[in-house]
PDB file of N, CA and C in Angstrom:
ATOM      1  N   UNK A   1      51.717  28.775 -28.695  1.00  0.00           N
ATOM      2  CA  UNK A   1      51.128  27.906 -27.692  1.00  0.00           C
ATOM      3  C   UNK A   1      49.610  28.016 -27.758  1.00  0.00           C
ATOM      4  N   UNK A   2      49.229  26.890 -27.355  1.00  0.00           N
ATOM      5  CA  UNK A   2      47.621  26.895 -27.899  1.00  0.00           C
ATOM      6  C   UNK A   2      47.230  26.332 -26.414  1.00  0.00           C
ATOM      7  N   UNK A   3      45.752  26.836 -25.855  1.00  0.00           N
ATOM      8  CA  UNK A   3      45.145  25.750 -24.987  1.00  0.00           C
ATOM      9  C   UNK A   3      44.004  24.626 -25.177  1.00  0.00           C
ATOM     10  N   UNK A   4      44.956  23.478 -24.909  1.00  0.00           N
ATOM     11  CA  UNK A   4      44.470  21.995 -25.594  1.00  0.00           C
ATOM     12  C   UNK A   4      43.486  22.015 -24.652  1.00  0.00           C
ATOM     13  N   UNK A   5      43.038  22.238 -23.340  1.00  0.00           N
ATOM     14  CA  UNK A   5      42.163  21.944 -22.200  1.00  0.00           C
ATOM     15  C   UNK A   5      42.337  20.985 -21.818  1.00  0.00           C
ATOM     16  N   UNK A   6      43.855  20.289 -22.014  1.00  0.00           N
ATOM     17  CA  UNK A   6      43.939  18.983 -21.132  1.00  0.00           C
ATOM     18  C   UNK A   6      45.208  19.134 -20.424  1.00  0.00           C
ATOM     19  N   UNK A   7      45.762  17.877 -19.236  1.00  0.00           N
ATOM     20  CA  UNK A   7      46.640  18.583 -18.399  1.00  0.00           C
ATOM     21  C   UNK A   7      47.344  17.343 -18.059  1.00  0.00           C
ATOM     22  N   UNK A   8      48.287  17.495 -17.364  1.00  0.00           N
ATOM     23  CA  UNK A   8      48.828  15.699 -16.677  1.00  0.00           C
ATOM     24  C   UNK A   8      49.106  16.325 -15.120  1.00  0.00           C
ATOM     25  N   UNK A   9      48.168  15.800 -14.600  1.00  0.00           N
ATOM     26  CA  UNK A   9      48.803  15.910 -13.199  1.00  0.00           C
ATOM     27  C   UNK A   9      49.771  14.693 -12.795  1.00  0.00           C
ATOM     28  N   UNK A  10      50.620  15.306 -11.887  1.00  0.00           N
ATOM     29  CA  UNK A  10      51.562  14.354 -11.197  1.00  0.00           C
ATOM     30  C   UNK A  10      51.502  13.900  -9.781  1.00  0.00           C
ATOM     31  N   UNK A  11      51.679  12.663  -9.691  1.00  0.00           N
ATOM     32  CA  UNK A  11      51.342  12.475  -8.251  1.00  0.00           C
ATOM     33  C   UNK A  11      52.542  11.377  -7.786  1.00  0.00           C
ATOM     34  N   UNK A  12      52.917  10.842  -6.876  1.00  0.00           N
ATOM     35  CA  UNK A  12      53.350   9.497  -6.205  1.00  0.00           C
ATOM     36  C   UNK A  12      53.243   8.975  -4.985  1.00  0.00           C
ATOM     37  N   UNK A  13      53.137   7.836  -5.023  1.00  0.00           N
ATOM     38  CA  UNK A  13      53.067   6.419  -4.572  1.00  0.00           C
ATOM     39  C   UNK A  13      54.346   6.016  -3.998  1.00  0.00           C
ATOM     40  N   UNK A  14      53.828   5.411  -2.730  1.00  0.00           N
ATOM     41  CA  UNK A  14      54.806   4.770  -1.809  1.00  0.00           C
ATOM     42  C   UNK A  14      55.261   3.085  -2.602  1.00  0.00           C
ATOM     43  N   UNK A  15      54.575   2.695  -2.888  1.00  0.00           N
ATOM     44  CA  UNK A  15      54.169   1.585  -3.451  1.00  0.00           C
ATOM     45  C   UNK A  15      53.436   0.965  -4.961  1.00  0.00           C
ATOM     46  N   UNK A  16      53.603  -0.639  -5.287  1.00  0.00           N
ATOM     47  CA  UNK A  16      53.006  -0.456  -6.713  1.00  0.00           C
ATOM     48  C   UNK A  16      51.365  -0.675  -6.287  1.00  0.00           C
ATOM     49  N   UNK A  17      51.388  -1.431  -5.104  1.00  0.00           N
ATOM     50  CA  UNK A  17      49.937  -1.481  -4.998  1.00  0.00           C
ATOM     51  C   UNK A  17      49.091  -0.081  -4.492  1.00  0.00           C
ATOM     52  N   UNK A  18      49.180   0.564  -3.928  1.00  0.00           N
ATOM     53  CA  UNK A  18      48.603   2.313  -3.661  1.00  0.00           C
ATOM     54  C   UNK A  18      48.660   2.866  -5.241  1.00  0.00           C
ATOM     55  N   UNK A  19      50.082   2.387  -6.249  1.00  0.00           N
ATOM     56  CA  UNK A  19      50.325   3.397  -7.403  1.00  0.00           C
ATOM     57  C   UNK A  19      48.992   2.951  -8.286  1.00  0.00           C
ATOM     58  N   UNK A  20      48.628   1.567  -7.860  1.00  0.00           N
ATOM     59  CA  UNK A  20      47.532   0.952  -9.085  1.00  0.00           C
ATOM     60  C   UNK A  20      46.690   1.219  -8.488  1.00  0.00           C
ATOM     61  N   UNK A  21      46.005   1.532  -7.689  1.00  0.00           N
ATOM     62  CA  UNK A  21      44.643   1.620  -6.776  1.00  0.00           C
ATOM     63  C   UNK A  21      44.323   2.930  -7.593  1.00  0.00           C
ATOM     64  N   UNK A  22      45.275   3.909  -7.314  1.00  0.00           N
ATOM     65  CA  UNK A  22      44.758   5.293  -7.718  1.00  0.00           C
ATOM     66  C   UNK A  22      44.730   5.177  -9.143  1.00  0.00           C
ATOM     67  N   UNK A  23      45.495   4.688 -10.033  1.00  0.00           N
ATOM     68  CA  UNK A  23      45.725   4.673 -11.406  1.00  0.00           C
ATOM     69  C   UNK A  23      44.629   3.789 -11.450  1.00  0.00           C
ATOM     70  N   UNK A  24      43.767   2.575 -11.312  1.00  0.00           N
ATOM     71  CA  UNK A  24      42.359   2.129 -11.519  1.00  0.00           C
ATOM     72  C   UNK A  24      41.203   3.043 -11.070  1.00  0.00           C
ATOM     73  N   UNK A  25      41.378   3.553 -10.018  1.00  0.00           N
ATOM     74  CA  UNK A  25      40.155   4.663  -9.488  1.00  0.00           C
ATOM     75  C   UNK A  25      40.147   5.515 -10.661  1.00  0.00           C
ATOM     76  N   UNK A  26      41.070   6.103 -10.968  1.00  0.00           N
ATOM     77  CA  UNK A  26      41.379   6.827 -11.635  1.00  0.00           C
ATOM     78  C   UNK A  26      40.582   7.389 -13.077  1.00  0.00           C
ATOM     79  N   UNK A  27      40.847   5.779 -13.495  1.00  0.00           N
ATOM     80  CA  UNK A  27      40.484   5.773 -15.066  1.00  0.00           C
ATOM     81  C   UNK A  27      38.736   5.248 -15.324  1.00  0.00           C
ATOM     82  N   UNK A  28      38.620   3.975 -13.913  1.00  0.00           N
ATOM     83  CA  UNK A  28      37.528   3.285 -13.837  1.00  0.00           C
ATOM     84  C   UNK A  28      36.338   4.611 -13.781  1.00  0.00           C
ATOM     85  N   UNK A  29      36.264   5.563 -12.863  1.00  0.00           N
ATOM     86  CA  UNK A  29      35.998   6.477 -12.902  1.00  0.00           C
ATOM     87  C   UNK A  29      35.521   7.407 -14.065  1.00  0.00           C
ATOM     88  N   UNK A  30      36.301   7.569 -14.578  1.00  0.00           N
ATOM     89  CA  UNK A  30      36.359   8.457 -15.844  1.00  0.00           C
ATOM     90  C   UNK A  30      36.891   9.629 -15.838  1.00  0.00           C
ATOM     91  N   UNK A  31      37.614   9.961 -14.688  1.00  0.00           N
ATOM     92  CA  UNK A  31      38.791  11.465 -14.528  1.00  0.00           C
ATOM     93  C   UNK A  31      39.754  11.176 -14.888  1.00  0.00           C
ATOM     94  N   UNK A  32      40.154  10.185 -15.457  1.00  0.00           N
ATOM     95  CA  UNK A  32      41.456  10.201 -16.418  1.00  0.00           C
ATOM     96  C   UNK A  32      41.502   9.397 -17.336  1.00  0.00           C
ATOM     97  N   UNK A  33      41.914   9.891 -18.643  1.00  0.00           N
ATOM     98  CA  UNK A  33      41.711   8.922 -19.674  1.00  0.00           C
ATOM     99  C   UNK A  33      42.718   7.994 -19.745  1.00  0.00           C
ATOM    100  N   UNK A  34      43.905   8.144 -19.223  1.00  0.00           N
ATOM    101  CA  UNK A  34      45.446   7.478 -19.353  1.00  0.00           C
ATOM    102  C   UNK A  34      46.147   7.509 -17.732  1.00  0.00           C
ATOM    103  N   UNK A  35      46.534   6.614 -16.853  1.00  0.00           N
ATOM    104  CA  UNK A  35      47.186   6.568 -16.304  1.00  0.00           C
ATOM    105  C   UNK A  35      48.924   6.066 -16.527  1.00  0.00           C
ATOM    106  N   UNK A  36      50.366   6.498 -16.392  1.00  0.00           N
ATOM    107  CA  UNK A  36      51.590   5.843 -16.587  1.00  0.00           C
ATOM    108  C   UNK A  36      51.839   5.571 -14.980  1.00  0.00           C
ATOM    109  N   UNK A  37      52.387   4.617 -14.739  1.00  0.00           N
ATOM    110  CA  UNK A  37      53.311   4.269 -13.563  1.00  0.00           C
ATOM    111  C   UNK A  37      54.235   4.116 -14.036  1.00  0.00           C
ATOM    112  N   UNK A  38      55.578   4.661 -12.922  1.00  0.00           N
ATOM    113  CA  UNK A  38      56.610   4.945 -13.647  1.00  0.00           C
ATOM    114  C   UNK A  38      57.434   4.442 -12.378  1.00  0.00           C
ATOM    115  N   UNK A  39      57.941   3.564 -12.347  1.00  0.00           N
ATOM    116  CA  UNK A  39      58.131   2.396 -11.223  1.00  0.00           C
ATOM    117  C   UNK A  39      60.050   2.893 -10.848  1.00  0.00           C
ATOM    118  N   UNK A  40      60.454   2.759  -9.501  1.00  0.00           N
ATOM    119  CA  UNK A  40      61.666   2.774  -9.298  1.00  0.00           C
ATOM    120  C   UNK A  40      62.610   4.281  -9.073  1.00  0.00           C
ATOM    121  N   UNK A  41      61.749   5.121  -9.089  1.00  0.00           N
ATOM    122  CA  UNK A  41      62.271   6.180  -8.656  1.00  0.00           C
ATOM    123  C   UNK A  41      62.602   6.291  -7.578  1.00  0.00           C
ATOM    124  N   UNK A  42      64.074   7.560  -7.294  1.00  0.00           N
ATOM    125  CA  UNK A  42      63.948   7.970  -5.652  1.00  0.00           C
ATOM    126  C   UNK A  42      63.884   9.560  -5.718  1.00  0.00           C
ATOM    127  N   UNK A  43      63.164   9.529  -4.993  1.00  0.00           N
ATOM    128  CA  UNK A  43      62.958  10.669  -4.178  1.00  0.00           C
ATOM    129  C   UNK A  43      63.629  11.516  -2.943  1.00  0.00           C
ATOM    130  N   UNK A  44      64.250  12.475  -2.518  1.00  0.00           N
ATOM    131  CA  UNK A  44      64.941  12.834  -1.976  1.00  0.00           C
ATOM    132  C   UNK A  44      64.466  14.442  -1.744  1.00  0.00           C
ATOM    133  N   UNK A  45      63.513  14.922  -0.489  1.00  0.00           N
ATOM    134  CA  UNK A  45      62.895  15.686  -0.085  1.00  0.00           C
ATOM    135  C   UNK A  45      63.182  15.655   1.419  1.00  0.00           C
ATOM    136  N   UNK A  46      62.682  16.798   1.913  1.00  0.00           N
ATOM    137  CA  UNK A  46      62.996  17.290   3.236  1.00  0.00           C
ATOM    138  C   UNK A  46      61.490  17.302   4.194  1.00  0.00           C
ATOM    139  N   UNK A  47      61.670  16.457   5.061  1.00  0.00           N
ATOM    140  CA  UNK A  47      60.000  16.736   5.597  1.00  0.00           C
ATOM    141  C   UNK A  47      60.238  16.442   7.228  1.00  0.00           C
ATOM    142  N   UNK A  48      59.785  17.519   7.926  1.00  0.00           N
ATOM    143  CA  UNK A  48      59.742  18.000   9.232  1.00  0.00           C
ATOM    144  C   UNK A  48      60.815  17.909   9.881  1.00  0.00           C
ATOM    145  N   UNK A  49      61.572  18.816   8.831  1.00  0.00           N
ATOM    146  CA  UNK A  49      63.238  19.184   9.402  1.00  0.00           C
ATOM    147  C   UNK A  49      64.361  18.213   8.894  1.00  0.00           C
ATOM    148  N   UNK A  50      64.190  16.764   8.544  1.00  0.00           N
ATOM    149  CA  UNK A  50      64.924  15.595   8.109  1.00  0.00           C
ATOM    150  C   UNK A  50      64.947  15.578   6.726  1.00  0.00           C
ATOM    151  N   UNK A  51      66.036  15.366   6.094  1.00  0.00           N
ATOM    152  CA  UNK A  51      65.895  15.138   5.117  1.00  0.00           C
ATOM    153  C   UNK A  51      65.710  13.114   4.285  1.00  0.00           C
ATOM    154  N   UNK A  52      64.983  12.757   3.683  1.00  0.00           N
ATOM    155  CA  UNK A  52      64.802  12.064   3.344  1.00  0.00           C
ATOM    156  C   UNK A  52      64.705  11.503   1.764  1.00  0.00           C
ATOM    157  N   UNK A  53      65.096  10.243   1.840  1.00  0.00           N
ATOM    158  CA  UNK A  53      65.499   9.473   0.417  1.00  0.00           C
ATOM    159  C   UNK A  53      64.682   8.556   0.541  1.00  0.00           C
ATOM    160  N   UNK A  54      63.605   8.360  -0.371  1.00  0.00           N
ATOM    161  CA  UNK A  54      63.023   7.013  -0.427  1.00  0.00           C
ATOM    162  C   UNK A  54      62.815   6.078  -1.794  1.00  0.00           C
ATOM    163  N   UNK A  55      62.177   5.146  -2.449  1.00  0.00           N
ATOM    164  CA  UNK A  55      61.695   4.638  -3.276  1.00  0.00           C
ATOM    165  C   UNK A  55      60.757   5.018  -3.578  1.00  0.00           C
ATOM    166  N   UNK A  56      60.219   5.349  -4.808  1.00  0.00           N
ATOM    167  CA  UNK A  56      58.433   5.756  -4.811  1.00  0.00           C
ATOM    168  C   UNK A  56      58.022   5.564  -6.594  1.00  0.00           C
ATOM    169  N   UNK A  57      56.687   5.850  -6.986  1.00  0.00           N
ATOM    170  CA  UNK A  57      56.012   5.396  -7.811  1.00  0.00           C
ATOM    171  C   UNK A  57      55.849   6.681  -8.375  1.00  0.00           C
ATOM    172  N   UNK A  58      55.963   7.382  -9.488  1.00  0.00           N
ATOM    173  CA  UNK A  58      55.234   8.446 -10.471  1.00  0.00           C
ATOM    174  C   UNK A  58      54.450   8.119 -10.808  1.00  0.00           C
ATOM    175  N   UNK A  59      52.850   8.535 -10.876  1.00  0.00           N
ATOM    176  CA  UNK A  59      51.998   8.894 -11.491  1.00  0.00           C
ATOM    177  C   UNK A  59      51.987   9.739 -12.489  1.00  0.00           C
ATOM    178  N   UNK A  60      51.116   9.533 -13.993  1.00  0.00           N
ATOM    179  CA  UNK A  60      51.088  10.404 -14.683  1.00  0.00           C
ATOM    180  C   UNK A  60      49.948  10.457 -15.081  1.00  0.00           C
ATOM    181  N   UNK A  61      49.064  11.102 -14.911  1.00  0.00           N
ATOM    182  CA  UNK A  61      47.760  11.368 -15.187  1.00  0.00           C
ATOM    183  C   UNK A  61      46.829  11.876 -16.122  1.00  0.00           C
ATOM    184  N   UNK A  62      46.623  11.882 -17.008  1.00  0.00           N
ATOM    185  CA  UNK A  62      46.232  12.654 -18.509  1.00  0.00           C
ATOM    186  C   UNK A  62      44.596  12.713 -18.002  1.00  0.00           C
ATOM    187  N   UNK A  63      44.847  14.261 -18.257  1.00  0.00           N
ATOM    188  CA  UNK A  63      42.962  14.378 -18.496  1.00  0.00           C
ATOM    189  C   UNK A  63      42.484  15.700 -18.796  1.00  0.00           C
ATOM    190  N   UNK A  64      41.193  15.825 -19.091  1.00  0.00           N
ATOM    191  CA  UNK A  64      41.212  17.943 -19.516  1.00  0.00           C
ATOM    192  C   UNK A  64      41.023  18.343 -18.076  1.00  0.00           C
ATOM    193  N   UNK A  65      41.384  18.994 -18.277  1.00  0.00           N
ATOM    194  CA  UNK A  65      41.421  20.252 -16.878  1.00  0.00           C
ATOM    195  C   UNK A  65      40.475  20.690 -16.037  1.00  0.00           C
ATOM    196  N   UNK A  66      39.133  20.507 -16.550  1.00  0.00           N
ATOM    197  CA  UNK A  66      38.048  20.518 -16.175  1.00  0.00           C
ATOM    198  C   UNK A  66      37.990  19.282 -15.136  1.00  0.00           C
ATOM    199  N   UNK A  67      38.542  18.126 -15.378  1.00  0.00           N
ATOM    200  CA  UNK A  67      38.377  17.531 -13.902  1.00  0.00           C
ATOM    201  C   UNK A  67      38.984  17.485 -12.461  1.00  0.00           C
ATOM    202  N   UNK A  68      40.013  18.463 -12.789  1.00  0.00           N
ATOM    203  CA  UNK A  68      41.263  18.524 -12.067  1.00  0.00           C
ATOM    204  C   UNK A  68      40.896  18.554  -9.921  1.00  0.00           C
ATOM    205  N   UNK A  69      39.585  19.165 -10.213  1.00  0.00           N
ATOM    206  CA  UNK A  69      39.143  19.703  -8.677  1.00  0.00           C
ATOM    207  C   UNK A  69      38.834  18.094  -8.381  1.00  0.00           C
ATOM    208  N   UNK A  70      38.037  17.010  -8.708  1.00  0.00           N
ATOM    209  CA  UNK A  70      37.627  15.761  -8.561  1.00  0.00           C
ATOM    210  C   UNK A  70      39.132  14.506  -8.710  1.00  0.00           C
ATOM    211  N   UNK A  71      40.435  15.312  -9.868  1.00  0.00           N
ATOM    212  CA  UNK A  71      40.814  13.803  -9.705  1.00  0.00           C
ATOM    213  C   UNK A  71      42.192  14.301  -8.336  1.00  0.00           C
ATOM    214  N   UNK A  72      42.226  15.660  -7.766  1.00  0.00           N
ATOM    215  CA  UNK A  72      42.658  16.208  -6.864  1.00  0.00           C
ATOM    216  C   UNK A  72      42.064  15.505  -5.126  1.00  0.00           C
ATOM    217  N   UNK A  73      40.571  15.421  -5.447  1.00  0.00           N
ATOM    218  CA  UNK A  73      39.850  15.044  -4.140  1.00  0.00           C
ATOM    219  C   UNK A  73      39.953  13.562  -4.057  1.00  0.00           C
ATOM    220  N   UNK A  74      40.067  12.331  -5.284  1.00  0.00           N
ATOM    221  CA  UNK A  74      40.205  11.524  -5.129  1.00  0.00           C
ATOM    222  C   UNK A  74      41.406  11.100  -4.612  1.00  0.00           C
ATOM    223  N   UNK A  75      42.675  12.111  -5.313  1.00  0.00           N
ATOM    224  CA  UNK A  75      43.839  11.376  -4.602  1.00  0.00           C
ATOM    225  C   UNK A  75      43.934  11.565  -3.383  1.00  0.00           C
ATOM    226  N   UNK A  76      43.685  12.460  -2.556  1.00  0.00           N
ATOM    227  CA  UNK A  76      43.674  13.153  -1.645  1.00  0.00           C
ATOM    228  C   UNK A  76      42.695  11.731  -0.768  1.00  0.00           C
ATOM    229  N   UNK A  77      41.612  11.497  -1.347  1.00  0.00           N
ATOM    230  CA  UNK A  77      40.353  10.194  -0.114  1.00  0.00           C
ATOM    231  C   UNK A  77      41.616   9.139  -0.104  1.00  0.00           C
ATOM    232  N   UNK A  78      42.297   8.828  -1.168  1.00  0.00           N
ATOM    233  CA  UNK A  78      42.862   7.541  -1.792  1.00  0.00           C
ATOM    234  C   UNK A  78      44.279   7.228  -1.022  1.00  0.00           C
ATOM    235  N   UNK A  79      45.256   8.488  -0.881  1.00  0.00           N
ATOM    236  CA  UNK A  79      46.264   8.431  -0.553  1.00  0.00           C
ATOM    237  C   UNK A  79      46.969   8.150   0.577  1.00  0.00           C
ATOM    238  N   UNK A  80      47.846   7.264   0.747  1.00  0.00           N
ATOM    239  CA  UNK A  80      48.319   6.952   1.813  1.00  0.00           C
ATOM    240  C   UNK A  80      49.463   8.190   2.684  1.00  0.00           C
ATOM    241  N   UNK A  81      50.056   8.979   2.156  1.00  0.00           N
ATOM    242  CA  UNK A  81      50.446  10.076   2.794  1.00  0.00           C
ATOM    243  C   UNK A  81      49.670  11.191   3.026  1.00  0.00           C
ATOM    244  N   UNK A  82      50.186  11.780   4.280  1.00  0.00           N
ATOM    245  CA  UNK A  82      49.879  12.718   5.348  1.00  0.00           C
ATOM    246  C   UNK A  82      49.881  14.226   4.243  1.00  0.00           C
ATOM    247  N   UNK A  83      50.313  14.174   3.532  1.00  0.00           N
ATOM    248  CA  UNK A  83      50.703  15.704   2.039  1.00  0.00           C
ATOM    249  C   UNK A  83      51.004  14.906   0.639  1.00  0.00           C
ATOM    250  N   UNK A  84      50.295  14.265   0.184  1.00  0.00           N
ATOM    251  CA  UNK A  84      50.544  13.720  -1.275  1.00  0.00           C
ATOM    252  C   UNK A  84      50.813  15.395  -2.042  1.00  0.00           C
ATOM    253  N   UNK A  85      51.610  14.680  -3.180  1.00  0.00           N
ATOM    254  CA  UNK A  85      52.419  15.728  -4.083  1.00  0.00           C
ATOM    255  C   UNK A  85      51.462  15.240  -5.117  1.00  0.00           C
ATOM    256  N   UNK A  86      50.673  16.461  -5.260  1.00  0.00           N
ATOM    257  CA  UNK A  86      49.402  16.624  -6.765  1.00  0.00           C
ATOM    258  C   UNK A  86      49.936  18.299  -7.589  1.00  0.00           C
ATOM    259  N   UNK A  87      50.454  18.039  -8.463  1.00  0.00           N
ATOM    260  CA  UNK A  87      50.646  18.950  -9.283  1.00  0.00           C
ATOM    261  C   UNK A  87      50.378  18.512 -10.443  1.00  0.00           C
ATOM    262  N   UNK A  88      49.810  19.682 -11.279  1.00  0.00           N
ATOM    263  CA  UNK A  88      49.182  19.695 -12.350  1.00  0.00           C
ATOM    264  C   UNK A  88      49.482  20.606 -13.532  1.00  0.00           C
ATOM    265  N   UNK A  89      50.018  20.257 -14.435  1.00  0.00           N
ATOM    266  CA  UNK A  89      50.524  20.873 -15.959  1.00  0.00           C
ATOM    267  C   UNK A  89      49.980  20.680 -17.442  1.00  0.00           C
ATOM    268  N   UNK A  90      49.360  22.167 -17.758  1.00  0.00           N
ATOM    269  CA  UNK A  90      48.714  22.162 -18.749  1.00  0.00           C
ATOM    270  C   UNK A  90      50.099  21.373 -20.034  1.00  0.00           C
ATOM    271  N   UNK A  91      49.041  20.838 -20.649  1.00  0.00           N
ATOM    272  CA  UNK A  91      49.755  20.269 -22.070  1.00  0.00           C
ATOM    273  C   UNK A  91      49.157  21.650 -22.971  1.00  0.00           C
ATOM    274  N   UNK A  92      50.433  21.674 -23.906  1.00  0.00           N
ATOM    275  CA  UNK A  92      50.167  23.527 -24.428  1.00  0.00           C
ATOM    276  C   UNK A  92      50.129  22.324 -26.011  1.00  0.00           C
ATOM    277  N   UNK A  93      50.436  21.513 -26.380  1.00  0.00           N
ATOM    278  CA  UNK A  93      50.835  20.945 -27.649  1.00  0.00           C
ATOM    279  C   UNK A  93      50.663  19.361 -27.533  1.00  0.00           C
ATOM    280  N   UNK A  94      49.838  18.898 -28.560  1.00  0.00           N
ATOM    281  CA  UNK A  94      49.763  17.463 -28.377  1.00  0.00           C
ATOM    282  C   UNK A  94      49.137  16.988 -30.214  1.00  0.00           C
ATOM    283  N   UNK A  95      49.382  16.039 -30.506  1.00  0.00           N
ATOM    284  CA  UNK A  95      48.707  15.325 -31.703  1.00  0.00           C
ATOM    285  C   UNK A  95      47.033  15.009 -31.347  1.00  0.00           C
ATOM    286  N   UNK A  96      46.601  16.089 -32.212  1.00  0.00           N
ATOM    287  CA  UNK A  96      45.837  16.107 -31.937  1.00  0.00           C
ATOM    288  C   UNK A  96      44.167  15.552 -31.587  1.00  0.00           C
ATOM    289  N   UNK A  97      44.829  13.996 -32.609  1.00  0.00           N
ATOM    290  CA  UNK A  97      43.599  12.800 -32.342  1.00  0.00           C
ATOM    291  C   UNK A  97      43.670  12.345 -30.759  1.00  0.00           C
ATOM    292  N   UNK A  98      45.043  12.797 -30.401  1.00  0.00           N
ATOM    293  CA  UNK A  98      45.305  11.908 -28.902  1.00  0.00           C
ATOM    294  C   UNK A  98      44.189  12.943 -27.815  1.00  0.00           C
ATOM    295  N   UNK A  99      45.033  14.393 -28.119  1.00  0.00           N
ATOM    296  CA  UNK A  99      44.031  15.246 -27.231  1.00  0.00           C
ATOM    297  C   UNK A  99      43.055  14.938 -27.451  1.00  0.00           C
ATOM    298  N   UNK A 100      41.597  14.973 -28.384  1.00  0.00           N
ATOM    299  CA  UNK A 100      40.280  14.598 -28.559  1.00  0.00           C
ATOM    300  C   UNK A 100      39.817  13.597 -27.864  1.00  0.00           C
ATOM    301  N   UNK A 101      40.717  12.320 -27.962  1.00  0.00           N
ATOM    302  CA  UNK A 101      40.241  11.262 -26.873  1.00  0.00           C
ATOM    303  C   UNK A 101      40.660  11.650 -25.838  1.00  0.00           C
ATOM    304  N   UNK A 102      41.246  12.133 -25.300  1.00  0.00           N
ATOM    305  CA  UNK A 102      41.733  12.657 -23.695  1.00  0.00           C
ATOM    306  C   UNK A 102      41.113  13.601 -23.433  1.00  0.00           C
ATOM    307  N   UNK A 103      40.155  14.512 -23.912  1.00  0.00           N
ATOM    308  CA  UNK A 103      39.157  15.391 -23.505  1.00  0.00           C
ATOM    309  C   UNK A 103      37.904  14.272 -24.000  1.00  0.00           C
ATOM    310  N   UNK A 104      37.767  13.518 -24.221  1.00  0.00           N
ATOM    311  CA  UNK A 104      36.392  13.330 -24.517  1.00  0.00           C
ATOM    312  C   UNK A 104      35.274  12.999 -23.049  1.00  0.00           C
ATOM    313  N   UNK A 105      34.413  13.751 -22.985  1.00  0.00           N
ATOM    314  CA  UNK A 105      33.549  12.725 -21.905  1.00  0.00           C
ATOM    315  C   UNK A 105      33.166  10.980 -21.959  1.00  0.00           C
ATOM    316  N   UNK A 106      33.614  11.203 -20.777  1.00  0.00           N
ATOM    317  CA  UNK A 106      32.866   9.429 -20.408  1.00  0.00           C
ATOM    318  C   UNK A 106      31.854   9.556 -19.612  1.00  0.00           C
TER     319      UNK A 106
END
């Protein structure tokens, strides 16, 4: 395992319009080189004692790791829930022309 210095955080969206807002902030920006929406999922989590099933949007976020504190604060200004789900996973292995553009500064 090697460290590429890049990462995909995960996030979701109630919606496709909130899922594209953040996925344009996102990239327009320059804290992420790649946004995926990943449309039609359900979700099925427990929140303030109830358990709940909904529809929702995956985010997939590609970027080096170094921006992680900024594209964390954006989702966080951006997001329409009360606890957005931001988790973040180093990529240990990637081809490596892809990593170079996904770490590159903008």
């Amino acid at each position: 395992m090697t460290d590429t210095g890049s990462q995909i955080v995960i996030t979701t969206a109630p919606n496709q319009a909130s899922a594209r807002k953040l996925g344009d902030t996102l990239v327009e920006e320059g804290l992420a080189a790649c946004v995926n929406v990943l449309s039609g999922v359900e979700s099925i989590y427990r929140w303030q004692g109830k358990i709940n099933r909904d529809s929702e949007h995956i985010l997939l976020i590609k970027s080096s790791q170094q921006k992680y504190s900024q594209i964390q604060q954006r989702i966080l200004d951006l997001h329409p829930y009360e606890l957005p789900e931001i988790i973040a996973v180093p990529i240990i292995e990637g081809l490596p022309a892809y990593l170079d553009w996904l770490n590159k500064p903008e």
